[in-house]
Protein backbone atom coordinates (compact mmCIF):
# COMPACT_ATOMS: atom_id res chain seq x y z
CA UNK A 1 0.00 0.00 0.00
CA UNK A 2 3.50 2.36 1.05
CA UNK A 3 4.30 1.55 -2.42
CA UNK A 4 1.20 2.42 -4.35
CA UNK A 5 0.79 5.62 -2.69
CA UNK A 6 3.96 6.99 -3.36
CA UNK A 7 3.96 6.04 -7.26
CA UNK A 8 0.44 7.96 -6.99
CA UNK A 9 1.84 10.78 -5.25
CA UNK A 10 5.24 10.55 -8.13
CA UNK A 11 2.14 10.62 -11.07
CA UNK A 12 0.29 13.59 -9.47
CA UNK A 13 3.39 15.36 -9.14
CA UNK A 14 4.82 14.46 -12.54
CA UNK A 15 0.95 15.59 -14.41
CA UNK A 16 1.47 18.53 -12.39
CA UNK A 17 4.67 19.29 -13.76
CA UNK A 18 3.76 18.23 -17.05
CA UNK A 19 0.29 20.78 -16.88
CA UNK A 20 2.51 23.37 -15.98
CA UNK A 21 5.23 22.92 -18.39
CA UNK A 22 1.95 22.90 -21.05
CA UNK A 23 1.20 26.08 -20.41
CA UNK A 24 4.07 28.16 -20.50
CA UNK A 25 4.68 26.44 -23.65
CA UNK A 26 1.19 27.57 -25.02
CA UNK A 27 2.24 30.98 -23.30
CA UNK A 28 5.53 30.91 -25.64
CA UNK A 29 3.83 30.39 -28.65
CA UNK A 30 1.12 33.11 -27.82
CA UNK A 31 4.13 35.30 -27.43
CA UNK A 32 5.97 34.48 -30.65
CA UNK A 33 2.74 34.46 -33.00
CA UNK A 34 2.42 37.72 -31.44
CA UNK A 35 5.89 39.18 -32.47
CA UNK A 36 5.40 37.61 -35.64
CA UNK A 37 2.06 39.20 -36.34
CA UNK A 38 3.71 42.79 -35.09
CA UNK A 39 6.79 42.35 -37.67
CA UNK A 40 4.42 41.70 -40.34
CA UNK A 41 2.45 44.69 -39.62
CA UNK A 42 6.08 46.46 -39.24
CA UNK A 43 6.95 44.99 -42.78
CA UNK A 44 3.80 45.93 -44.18
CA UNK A 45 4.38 49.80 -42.56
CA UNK A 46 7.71 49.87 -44.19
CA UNK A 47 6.81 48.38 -47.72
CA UNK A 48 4.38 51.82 -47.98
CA UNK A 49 7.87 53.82 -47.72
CA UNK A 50 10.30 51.99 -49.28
CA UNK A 51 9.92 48.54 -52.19
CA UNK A 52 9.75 45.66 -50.70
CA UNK A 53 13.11 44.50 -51.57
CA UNK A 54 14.60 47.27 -49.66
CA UNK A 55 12.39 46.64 -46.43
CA UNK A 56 13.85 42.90 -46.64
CA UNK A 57 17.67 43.86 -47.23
CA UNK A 58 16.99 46.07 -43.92
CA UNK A 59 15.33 42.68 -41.94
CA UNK A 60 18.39 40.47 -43.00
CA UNK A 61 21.02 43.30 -42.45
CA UNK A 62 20.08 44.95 -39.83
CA UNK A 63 21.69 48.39 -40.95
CA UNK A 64 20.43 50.51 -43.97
CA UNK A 65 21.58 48.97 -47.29
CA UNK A 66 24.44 50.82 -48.64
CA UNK A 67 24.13 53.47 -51.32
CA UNK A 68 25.41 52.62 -54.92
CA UNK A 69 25.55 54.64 -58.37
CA UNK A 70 23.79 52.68 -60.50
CA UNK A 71 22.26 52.86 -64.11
CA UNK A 72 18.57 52.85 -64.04
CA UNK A 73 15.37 53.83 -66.00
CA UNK A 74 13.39 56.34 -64.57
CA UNK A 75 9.84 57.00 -65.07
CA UNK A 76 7.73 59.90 -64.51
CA UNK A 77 4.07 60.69 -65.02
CA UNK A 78 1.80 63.49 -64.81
CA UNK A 79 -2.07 64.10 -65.00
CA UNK A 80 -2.66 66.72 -68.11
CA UNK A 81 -4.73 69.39 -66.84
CA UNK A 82 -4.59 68.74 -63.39
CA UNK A 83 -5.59 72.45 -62.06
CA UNK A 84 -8.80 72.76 -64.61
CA UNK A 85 -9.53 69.38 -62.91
CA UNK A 86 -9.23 70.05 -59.57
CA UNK A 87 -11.12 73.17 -60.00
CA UNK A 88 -14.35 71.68 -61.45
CA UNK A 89 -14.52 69.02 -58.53
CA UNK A 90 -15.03 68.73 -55.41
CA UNK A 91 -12.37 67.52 -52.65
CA UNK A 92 -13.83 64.54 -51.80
CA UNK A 93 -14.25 63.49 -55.44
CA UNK A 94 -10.99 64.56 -56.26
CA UNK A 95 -9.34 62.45 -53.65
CA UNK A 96 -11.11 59.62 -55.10
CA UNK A 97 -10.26 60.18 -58.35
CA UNK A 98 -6.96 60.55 -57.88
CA UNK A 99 -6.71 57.77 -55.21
CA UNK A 100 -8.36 55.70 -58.35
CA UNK A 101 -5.51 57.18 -60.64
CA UNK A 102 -2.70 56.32 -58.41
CA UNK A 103 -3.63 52.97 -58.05
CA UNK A 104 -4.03 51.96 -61.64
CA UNK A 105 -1.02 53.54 -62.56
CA UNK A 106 1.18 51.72 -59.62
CA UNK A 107 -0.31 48.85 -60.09
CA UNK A 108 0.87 48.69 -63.90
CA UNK A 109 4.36 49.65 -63.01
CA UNK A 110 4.30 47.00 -60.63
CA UNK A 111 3.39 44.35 -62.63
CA UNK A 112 6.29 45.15 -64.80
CA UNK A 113 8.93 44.80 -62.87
CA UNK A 114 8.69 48.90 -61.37
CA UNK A 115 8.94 50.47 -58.00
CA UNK A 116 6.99 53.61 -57.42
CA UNK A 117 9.47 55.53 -55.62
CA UNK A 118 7.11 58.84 -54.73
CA UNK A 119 3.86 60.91 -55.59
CA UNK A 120 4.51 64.45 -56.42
CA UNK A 121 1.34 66.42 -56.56
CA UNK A 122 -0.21 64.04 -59.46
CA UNK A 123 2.87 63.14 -60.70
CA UNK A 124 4.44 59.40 -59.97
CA UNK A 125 8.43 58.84 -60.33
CA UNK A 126 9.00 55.20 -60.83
CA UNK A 127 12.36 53.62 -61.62
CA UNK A 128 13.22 49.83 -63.16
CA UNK A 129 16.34 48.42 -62.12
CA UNK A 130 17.06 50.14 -59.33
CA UNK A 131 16.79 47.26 -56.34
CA UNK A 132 18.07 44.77 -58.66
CA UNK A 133 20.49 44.00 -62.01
CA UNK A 134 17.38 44.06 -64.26
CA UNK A 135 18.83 43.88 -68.10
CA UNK A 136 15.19 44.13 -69.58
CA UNK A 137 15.09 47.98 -67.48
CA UNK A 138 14.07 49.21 -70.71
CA UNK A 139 11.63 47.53 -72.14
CA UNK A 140 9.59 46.66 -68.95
CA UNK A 141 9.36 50.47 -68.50
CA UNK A 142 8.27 50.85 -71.82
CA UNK A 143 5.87 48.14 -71.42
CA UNK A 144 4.13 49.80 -68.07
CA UNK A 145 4.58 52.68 -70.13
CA UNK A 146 1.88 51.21 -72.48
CA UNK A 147 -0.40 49.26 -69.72
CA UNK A 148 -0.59 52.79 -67.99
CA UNK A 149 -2.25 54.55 -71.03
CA UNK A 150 -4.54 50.99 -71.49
CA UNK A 151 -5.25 51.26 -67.82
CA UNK A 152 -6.18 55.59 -68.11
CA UNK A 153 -8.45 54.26 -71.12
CA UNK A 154 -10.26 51.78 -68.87
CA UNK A 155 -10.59 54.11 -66.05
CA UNK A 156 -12.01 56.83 -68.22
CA UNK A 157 -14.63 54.44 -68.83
CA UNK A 158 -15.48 53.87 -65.38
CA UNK A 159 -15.07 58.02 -64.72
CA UNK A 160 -17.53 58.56 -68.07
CA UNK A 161 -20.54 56.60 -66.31
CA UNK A 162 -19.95 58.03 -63.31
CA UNK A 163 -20.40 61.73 -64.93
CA UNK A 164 -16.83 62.85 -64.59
CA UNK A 165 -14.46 64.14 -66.49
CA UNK A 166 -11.71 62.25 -68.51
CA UNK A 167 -7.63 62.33 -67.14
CA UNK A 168 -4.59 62.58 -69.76
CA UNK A 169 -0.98 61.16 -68.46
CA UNK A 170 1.86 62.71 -69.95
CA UNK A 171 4.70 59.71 -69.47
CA UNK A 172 8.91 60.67 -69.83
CA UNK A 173 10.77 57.61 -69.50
CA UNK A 174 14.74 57.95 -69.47
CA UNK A 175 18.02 55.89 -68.67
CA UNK A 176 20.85 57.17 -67.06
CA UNK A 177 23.72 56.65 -63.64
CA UNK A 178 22.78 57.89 -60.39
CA UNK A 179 22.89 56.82 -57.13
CA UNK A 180 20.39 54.75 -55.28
CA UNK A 181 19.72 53.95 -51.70
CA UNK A 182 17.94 55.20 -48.49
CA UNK A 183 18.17 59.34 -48.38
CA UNK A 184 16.72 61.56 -45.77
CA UNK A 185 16.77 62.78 -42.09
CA UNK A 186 16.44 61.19 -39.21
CA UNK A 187 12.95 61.21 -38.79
CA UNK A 188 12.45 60.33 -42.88
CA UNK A 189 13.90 58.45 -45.02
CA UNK A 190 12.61 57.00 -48.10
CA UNK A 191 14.34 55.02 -51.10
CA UNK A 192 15.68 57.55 -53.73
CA UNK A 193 17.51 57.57 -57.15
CA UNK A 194 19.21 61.12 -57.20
CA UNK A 195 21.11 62.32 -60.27
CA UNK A 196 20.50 64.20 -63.31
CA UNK A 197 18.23 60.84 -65.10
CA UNK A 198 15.54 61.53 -62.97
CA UNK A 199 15.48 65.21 -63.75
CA UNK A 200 15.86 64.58 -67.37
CA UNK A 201 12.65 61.94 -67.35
CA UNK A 202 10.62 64.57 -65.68
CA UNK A 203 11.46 67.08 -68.64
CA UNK A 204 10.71 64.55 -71.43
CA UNK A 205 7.53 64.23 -69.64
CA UNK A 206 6.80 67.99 -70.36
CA UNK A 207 7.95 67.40 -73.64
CA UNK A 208 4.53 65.21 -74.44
CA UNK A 209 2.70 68.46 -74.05
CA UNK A 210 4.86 70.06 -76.37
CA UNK A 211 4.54 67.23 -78.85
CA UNK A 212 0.69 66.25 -78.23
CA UNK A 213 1.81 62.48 -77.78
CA UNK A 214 1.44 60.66 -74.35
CA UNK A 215 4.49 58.57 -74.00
CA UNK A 216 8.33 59.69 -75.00
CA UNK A 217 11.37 58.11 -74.35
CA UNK A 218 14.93 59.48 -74.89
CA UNK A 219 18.10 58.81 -77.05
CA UNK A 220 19.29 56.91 -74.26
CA UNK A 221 16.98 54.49 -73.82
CA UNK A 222 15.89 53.94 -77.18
CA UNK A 223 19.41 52.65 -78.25
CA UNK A 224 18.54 49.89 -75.51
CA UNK A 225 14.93 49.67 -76.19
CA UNK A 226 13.77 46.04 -78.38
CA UNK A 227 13.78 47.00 -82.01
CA UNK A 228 9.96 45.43 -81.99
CA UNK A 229 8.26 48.56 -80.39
CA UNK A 230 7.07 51.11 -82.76
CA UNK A 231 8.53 54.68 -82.13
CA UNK A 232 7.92 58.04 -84.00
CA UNK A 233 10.61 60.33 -83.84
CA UNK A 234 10.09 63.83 -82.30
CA UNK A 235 11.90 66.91 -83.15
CA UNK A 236 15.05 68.09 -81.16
CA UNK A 237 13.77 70.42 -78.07
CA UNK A 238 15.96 72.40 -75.75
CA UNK A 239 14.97 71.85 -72.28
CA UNK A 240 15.49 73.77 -68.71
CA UNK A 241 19.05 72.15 -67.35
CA UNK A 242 20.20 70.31 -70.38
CA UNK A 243 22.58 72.40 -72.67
CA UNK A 244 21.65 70.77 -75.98
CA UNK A 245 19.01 69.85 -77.36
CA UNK A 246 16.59 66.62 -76.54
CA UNK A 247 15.72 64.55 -79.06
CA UNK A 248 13.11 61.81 -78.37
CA UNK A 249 10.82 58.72 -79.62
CA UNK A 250 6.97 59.03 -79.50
CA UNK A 251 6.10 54.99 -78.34
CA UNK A 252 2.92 54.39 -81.28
């Protein structure tokens, strides 16, 4: 009976030991699928700053990925007529139809291969090649080039029914050294390409207005650019910060 009571009292102890041990292990894994839900929603934070790439190299390094000059294709876009349009609508609407514009227009540069680095006003600056060696740069700009006006011609659509007006994108695309990486202060930083190819893309963009077309690309990048695309050439134009003249392609 000595025997078989203290084996009992050994089992009660040991299921004691073994409840206990239960739950701090179910309090551990509360604790971790918590921290792993808060560094998603920290990744997810980040990846509205800076591409995703970037947000990762940060995660695995631990320290802000080095800068590096680096030849890229920038891309820049602009509504045509943005003040008329903003004057006819209200806020609210606006907001939405811009939010709408935005969207479209990222989401096509995304799906080729593009990072939307910023919004300026109703512009977008988007770069290819930037986070990583991309040897197509050119082309894939080109092509969100073209699924950016296909996307504006669907939206208009939706816009028409709804009783509002029509938007126009102007698009510059241009390829050129810089340097990439994280730029800033310390309480903002945000994943840049600075250098005179993303100044240059911004004036080509002007250019369309000049030239009534809605996509140009430069010198530069057409000497890289598949020989399959069709291109118009424009005449020479002299632009703010460039001593001579610019000539560019009209993509047809």
């Amino acid at each position: 009976m000595l025997i078989e009571a203290l084996l009992a009292g050994a089992g009660l102890v040991l299921l004691g030991a073994l409840y206990r041990q239960r739950r701090r292990n179910q309090a551990l894994r509360a604790e971790l699928e918590a921290a792993a839900a808060d560094l998603q929603h920290l990744q997810e934070a980040c990846a509205r700053l800076a591409p995703a790439g970037v947000v990762q190299q940060l995660i695995a390094d631990g320290a802000d990925p080095v800068a590096e000059r680096k030849v890229v294709t920038a891309l820049f876009a602009d509504l045509v007529g943005y003040t008329a349009l903003g004057e006819r609508l209200e806020p609210a609407v606006l907001a939405r139809v811009l939010n709408g514009y935005f969207q479209r227009m990222s989401d096509a540069i995304h799906e080729h291969r593009g990072h939307v680095a910023t919004f300026i006003g109703d512009g977008i600056l988007a770069y290819f090649g930037a986070l990583q060696p991309n040897p197509w740069q050119c082309d894939d700009a080109v092509r969100a080039a073209l699924a950016m006006r296909a996307a504006i011609r669907d939206y208009n659509q939706e816009l028409e029914a709804q009783g509002l007006p029509p938007l126009a994108v102007g698009i510059g695309i241009h390829r050129g050294p810089g340097l990439a990486g994280l730029v800033g202060c310390r309480e903002r930083m945000e994943y840049a390409f600075v250098g005179r190819t993303v100044n240059l893309a911004a004036r080509v963009q002007a250019l369309t207005r000049t030239h009534q077309v809605d996509i140009l690309v430069t010198e530069a990048l057409r000497e890289q650019l598949d020989p399959r695309f069709l291109l118009a050439p424009m005449p020479a134009e002299s632009v703010k910060g460039i001593v001579e003249p610019v000539i560019t392609y009209a993509v047809r």
